[in-house]
N, C-alpha and C. Protein backbone atom coordinates (compact mmCIF):
# COMPACT_ATOMS: atom_id res chain seq x y z
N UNK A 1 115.79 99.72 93.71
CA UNK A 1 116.11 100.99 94.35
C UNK A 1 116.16 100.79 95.87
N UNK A 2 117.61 101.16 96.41
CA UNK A 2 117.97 101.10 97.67
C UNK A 2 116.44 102.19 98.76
N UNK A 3 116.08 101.65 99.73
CA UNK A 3 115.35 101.93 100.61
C UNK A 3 115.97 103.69 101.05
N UNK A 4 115.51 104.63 101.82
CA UNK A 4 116.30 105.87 102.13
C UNK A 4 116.16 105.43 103.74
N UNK A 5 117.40 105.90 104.16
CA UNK A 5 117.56 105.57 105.68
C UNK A 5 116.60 107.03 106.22
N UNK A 6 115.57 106.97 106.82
CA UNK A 6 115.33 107.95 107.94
C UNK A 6 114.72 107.09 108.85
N UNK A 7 114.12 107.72 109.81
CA UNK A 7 113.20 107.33 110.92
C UNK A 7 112.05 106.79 110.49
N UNK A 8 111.31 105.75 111.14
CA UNK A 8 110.09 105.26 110.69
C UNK A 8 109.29 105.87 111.52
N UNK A 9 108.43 106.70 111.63
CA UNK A 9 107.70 107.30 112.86
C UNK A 9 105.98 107.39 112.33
N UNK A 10 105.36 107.51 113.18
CA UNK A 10 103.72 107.48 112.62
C UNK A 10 103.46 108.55 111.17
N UNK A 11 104.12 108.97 111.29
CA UNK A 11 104.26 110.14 109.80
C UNK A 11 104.27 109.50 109.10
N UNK A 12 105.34 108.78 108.88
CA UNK A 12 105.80 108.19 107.83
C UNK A 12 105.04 106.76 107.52
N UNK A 13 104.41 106.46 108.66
CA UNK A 13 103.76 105.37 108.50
C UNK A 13 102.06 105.56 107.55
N UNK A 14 102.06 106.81 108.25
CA UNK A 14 100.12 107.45 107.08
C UNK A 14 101.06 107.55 105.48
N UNK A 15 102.32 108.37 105.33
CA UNK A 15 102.28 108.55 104.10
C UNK A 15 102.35 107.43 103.18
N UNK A 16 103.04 106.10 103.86
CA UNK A 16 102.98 104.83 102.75
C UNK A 16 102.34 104.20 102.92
N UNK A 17 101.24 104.42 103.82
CA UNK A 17 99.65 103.63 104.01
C UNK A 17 98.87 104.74 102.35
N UNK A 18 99.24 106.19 102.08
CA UNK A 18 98.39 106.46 101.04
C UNK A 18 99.09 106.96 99.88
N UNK A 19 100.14 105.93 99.85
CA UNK A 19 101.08 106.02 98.61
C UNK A 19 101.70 107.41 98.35
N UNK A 20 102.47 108.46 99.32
CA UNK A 20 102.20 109.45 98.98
C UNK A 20 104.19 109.22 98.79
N UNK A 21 104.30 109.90 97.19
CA UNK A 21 105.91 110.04 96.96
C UNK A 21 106.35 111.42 97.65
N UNK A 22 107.96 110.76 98.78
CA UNK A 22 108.63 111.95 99.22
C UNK A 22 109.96 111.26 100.15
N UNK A 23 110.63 112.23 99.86
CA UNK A 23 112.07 112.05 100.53
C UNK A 23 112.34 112.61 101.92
N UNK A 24 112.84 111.70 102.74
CA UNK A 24 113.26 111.97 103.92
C UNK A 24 114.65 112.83 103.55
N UNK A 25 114.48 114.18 104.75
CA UNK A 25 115.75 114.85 104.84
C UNK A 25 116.31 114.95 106.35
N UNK A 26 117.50 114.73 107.08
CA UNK A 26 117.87 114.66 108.12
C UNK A 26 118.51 115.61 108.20
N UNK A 27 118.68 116.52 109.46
CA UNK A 27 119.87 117.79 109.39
C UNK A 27 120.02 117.36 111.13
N UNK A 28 120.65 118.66 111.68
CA UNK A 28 120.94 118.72 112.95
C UNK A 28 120.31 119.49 113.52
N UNK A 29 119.04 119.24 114.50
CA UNK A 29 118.60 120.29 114.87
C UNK A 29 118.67 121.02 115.77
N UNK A 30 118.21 121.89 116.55
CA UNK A 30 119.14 122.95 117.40
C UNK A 30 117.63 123.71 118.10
N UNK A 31 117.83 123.57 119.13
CA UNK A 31 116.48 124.09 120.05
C UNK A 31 116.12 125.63 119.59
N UNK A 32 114.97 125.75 119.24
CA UNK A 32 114.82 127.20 119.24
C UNK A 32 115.24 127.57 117.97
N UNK A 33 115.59 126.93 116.92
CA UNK A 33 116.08 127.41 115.52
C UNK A 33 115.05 127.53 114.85
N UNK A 34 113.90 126.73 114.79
CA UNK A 34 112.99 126.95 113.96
C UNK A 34 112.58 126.91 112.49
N UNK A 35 112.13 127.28 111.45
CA UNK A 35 112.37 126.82 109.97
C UNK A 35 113.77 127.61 109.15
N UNK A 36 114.56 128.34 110.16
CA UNK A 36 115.53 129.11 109.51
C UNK A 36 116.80 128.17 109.46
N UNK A 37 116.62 127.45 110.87
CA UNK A 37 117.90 126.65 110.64
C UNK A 37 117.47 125.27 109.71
N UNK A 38 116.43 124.76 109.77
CA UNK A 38 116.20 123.40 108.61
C UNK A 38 116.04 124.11 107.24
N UNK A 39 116.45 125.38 106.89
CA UNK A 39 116.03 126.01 105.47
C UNK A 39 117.75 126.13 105.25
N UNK A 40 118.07 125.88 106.43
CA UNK A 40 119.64 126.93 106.15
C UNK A 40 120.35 125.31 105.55
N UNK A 41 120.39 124.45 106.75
CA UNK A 41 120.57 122.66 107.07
C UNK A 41 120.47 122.45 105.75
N UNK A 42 119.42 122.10 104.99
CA UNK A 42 118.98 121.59 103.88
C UNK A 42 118.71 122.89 102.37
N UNK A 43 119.23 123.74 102.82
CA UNK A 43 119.76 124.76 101.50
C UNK A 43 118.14 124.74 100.86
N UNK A 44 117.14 125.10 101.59
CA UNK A 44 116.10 125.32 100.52
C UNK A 44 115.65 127.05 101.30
N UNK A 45 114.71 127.30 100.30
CA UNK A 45 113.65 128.16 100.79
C UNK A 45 112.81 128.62 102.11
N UNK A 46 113.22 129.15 102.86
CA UNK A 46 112.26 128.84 104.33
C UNK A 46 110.84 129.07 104.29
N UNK A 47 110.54 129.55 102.91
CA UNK A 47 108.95 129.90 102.70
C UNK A 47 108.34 128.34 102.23
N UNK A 48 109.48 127.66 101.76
CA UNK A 48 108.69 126.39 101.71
C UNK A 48 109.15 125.44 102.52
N UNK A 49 109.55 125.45 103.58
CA UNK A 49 109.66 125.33 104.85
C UNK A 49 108.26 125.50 105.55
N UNK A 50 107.81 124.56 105.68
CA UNK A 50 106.03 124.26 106.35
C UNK A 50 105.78 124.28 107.69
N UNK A 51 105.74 124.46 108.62
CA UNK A 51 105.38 124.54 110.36
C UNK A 51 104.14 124.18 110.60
N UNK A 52 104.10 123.17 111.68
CA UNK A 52 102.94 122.80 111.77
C UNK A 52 102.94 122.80 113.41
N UNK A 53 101.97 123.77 113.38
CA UNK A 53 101.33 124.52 114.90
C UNK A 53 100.21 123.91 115.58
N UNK A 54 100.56 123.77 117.12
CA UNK A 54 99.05 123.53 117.77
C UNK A 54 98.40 124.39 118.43
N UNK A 55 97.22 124.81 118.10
CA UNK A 55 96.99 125.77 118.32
C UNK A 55 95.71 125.74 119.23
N UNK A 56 94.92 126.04 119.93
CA UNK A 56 93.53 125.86 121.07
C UNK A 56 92.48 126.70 120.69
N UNK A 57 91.85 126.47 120.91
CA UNK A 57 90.32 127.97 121.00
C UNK A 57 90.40 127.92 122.69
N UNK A 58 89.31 129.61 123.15
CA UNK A 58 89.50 129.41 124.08
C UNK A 58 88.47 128.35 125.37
N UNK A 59 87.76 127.43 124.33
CA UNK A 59 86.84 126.00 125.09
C UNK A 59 88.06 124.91 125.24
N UNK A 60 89.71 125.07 124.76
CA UNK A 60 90.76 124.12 124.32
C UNK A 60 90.39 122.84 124.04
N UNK A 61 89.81 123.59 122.43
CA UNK A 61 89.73 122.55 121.79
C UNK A 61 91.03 122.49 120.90
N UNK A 62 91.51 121.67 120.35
CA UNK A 62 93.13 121.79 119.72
C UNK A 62 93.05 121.41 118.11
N UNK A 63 93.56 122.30 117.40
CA UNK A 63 93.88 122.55 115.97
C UNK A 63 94.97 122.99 115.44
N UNK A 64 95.38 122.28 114.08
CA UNK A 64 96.35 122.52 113.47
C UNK A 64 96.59 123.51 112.80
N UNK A 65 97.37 124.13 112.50
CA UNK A 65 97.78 125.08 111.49
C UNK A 65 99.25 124.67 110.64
N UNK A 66 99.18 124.84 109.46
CA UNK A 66 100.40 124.54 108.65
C UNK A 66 100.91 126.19 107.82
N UNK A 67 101.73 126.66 108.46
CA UNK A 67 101.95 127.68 108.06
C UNK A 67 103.72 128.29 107.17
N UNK A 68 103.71 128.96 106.32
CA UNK A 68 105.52 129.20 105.55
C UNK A 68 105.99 129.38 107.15
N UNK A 69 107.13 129.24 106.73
CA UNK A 69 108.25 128.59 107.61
C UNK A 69 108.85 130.28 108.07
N UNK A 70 108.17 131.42 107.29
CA UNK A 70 109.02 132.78 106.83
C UNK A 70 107.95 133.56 107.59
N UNK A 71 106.47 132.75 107.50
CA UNK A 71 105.59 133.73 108.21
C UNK A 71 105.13 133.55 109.66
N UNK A 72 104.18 134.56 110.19
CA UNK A 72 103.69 133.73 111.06
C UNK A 72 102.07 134.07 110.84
N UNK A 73 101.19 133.49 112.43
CA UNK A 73 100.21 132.90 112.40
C UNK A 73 99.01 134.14 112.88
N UNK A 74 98.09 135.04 112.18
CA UNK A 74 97.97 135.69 112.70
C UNK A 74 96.43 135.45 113.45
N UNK A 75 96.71 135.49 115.09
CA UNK A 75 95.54 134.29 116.09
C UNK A 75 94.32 135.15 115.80
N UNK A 76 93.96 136.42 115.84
CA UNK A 76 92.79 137.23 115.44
C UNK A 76 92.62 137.10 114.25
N UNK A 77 92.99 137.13 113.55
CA UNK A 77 92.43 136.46 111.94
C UNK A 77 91.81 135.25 111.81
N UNK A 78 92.67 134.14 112.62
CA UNK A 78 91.82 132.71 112.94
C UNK A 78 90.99 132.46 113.44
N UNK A 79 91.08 133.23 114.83
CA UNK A 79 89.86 133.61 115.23
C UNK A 79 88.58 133.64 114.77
N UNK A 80 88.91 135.03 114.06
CA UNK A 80 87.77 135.18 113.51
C UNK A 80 87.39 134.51 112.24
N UNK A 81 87.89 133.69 111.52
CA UNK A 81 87.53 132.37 110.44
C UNK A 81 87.01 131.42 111.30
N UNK A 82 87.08 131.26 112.54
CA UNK A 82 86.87 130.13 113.02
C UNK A 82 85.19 130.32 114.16
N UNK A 83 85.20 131.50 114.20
CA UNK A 83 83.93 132.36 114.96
C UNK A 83 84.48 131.68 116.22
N UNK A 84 85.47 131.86 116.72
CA UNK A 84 86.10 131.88 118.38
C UNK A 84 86.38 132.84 118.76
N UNK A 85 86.28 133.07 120.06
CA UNK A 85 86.74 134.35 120.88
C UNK A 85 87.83 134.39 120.89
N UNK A 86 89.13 133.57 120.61
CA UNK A 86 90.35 133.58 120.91
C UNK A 86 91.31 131.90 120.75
N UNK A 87 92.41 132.13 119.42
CA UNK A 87 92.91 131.50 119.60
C UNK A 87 94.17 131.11 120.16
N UNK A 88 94.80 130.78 120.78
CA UNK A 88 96.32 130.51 120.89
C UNK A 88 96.91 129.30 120.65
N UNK A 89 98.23 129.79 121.02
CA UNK A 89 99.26 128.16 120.58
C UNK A 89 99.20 127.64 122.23
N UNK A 90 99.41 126.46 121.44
CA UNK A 90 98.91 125.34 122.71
C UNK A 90 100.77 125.30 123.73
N UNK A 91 100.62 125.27 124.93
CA UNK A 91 101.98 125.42 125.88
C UNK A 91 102.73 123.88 124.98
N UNK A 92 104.01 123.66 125.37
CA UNK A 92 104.65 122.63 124.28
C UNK A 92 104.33 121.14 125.18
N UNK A 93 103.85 121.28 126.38
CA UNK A 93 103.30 120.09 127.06
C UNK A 93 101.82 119.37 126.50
N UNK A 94 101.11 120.59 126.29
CA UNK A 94 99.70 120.26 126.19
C UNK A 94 99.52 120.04 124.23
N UNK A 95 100.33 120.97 123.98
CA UNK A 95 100.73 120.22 121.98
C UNK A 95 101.26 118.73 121.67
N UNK A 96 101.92 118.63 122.91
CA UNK A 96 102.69 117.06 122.83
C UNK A 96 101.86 116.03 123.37
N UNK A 97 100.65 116.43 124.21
CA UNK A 97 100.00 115.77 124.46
C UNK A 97 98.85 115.75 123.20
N UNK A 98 98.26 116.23 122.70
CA UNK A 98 97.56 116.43 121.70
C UNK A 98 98.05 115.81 120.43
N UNK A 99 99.23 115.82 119.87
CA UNK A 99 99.88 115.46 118.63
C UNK A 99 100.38 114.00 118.57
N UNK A 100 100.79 113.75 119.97
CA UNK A 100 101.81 112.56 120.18
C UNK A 100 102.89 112.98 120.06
N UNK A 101 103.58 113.81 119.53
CA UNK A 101 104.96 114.22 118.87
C UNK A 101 105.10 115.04 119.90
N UNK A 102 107.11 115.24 119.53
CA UNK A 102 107.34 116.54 120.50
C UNK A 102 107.65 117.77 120.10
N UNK A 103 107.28 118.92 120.29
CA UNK A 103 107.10 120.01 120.01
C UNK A 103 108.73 120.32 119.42
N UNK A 104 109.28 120.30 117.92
CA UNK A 104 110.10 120.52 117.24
C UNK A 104 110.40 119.38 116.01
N UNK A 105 109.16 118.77 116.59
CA UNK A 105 109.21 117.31 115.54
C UNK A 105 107.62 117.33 115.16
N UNK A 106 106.61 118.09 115.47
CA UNK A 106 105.48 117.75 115.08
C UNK A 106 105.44 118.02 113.72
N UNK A 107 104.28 116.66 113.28
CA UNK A 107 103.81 116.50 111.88
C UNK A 107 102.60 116.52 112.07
N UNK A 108 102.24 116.82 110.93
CA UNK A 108 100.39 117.02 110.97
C UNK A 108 99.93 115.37 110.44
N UNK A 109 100.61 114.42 110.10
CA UNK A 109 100.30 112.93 109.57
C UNK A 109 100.65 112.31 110.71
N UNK A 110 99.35 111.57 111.01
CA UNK A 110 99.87 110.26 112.40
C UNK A 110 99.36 111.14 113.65
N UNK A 111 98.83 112.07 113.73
CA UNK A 111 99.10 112.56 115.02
C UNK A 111 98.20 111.46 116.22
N UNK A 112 98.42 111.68 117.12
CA UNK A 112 97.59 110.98 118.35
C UNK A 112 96.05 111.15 118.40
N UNK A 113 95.78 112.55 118.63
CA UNK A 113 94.20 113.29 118.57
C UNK A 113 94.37 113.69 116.76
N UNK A 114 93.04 113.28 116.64
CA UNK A 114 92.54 113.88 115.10
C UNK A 114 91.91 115.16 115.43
N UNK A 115 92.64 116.03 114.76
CA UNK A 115 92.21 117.33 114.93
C UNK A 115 92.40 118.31 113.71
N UNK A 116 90.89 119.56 113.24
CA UNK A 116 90.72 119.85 112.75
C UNK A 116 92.58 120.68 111.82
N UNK A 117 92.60 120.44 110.70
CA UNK A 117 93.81 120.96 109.94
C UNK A 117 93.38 122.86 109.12
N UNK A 118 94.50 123.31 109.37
CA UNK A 118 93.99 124.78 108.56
C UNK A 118 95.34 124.84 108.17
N UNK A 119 95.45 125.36 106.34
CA UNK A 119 97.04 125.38 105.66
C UNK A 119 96.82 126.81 104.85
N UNK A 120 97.29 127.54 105.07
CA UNK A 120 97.74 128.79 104.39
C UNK A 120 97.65 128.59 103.16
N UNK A 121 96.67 129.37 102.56
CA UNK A 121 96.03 129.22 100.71
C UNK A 121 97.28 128.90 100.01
N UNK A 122 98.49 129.87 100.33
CA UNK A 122 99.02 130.11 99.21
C UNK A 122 100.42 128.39 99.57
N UNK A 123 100.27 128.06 100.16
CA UNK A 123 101.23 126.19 100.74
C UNK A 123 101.31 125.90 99.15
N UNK A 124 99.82 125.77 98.71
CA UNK A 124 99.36 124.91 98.06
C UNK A 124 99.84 125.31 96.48
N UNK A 125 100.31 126.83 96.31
CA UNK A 125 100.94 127.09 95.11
C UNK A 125 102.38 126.85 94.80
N UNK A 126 103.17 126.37 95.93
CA UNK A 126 104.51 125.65 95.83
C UNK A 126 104.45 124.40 95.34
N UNK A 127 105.65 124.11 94.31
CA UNK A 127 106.26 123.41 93.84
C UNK A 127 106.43 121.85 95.02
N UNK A 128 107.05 121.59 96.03
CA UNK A 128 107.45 121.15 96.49
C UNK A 128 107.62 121.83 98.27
N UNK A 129 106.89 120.97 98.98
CA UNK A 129 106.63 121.57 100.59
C UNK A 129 108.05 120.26 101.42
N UNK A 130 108.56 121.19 102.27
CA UNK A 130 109.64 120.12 103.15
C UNK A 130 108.65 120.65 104.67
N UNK A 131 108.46 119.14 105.33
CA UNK A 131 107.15 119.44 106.36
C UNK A 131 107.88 118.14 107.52
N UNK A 132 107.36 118.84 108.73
CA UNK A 132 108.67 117.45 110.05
C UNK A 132 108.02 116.53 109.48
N UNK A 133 108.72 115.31 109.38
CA UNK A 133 108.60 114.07 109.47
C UNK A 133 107.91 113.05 110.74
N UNK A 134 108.26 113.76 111.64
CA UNK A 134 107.53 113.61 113.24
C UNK A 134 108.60 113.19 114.05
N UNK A 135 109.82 113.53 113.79
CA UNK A 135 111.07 114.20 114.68
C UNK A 135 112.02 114.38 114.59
N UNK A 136 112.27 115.54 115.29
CA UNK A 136 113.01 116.73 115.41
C UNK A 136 114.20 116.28 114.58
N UNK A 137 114.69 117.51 113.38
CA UNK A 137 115.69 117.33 112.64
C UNK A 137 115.63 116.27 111.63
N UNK A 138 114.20 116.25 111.29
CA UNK A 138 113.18 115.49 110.25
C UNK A 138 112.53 115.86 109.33
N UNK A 139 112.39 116.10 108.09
CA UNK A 139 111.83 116.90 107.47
C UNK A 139 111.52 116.00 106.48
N UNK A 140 110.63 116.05 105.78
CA UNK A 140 110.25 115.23 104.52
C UNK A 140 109.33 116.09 103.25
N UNK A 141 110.24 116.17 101.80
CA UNK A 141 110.10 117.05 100.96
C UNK A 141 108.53 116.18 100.45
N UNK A 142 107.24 117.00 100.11
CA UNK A 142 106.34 116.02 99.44
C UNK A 142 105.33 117.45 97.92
N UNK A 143 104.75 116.93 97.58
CA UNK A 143 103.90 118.00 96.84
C UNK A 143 102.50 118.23 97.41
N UNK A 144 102.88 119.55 97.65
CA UNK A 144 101.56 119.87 98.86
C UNK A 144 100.27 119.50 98.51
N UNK A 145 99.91 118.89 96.91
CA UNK A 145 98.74 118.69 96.49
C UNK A 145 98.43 116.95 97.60
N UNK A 146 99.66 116.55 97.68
CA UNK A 146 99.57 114.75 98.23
C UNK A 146 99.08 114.94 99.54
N UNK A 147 99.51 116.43 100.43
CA UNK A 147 99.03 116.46 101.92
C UNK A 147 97.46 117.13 101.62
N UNK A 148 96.98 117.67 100.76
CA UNK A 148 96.03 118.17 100.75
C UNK A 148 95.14 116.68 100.03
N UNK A 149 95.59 116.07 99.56
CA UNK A 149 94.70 114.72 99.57
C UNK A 149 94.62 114.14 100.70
N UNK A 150 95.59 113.97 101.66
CA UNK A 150 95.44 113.09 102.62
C UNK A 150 95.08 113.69 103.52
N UNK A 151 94.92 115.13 104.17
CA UNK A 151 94.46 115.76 105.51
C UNK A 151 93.05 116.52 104.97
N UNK A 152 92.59 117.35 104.27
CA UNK A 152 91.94 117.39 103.74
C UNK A 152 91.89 119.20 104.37
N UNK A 153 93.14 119.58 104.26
CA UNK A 153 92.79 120.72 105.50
C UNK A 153 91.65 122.40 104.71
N UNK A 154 91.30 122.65 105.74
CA UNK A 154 90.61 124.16 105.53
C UNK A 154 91.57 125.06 104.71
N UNK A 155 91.56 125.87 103.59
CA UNK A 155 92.49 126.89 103.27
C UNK A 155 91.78 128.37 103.87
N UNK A 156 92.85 128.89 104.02
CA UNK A 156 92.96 129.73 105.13
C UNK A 156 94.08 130.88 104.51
N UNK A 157 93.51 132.32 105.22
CA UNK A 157 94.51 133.42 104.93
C UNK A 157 94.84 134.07 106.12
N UNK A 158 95.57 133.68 106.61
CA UNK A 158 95.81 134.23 108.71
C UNK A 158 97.48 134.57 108.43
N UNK A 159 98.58 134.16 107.46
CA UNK A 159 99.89 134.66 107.31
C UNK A 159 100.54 136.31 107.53
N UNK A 160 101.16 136.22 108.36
CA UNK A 160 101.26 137.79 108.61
C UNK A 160 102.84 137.52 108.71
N UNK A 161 103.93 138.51 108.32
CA UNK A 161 105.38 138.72 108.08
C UNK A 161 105.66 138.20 109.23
C-alpha cells in the first residue's frame, strides 16, 4: 500500500510514534474561514470538524480546548470547571508561541509546550473526528477514541451555539 502524500509535521509524527490509524486530508485554506470552509473543502459535517483552541487563565497559564467545528467555547463555563477567574483565547502570537504551530494549523499532537487538554463530552460520541494536522489546510480524519488514548484530555461541557 502506496504511502498518502501529506505533510510530515510534529502531528503527524506523535500519531505514528502511537500507531494511531488516519488519513491525511488537504484542501485550500483561506484566512478567516474557519471549520466551515474545511467542512465545505472536504464535504463532511462541520460538527465533526474539531478546533483546537488556545486558550489562558487569567495567571496565563495556556490550555487546550478541542471543540465541534459548529460550536463555540463558552469561557465562563470553563472558567468555572477550571476554578479560574477568567478564561480567554490566547492573541494568535502568544498561541503560536505556546503550540509551535500557526494559528490556522494548530493541532493538539506535537505541540511545543505540554499543556493541559479539555474536549467537549459529546467529540467523543462521533464516528470519525477530521482535526488540523499541524498546517493550515491540513486536516487528518482519526476516531476520537485514538486522540483520547493519546492526549488523555478532561471531558468537558462549555459548547454553546
Amino acid at each position: 500500500m502506496a504511502r498518502q502524500k501529506h505533510p510530515v509535521t510534529p502531528a503527524i509524527r506523535v500519531l505514528r510514534q502511537h500507531d494511531i490509524t488516519f488519513t491525511g486530508h488537504l484542501y485550500t485554506y483561506e484566512d478567516h474561514g474557519g471549520t466551515a470552509v474545511c467542512a465545505r473543502e472536504l464535504g463532511v459535517d462541520e460538527h465533526a470538524v474539531i478546533k483546537t483552541l488556545i486558550f489562558e487563565t487569567e495567571t496565563g497559564e495556556p490550555l487546550i480546548v478541542l471543540m465541534h467545528g459548529d460550536r463555540e467555547v463558552s469561557t465562563r463555563g470553563l472558567a468555572r470547571l477550571l476554578g479560574a477567574k477568567q478564561v480567554i483565547p490566547c492573541a494568535p502570537q502568544t498561541a503560536d508561541r505556546h503550540s509551535g504551530y500557526q494559528v490556522g494549523g494548530t493541532s493538539p499532537f506535537g505541540t511545543r509546550k505540554t499543556m493541559p487538554v479539555y474536549m467537549e463530552r459529546t467529540i467523543a460520541d462521533l464516528p470519525v473526528i477530521y482535526i488540523n494536522g499541524g498546517k493550515r489546510g491540513f486536516l487528518v480524519a482519526m476516531a476520537p477514541q485514538d486522540l483520547i488514548r493519546v492526549l488523555h484530555p478532561a471531558m468537558v461541557e462549555v459548547a454553546q451555539p
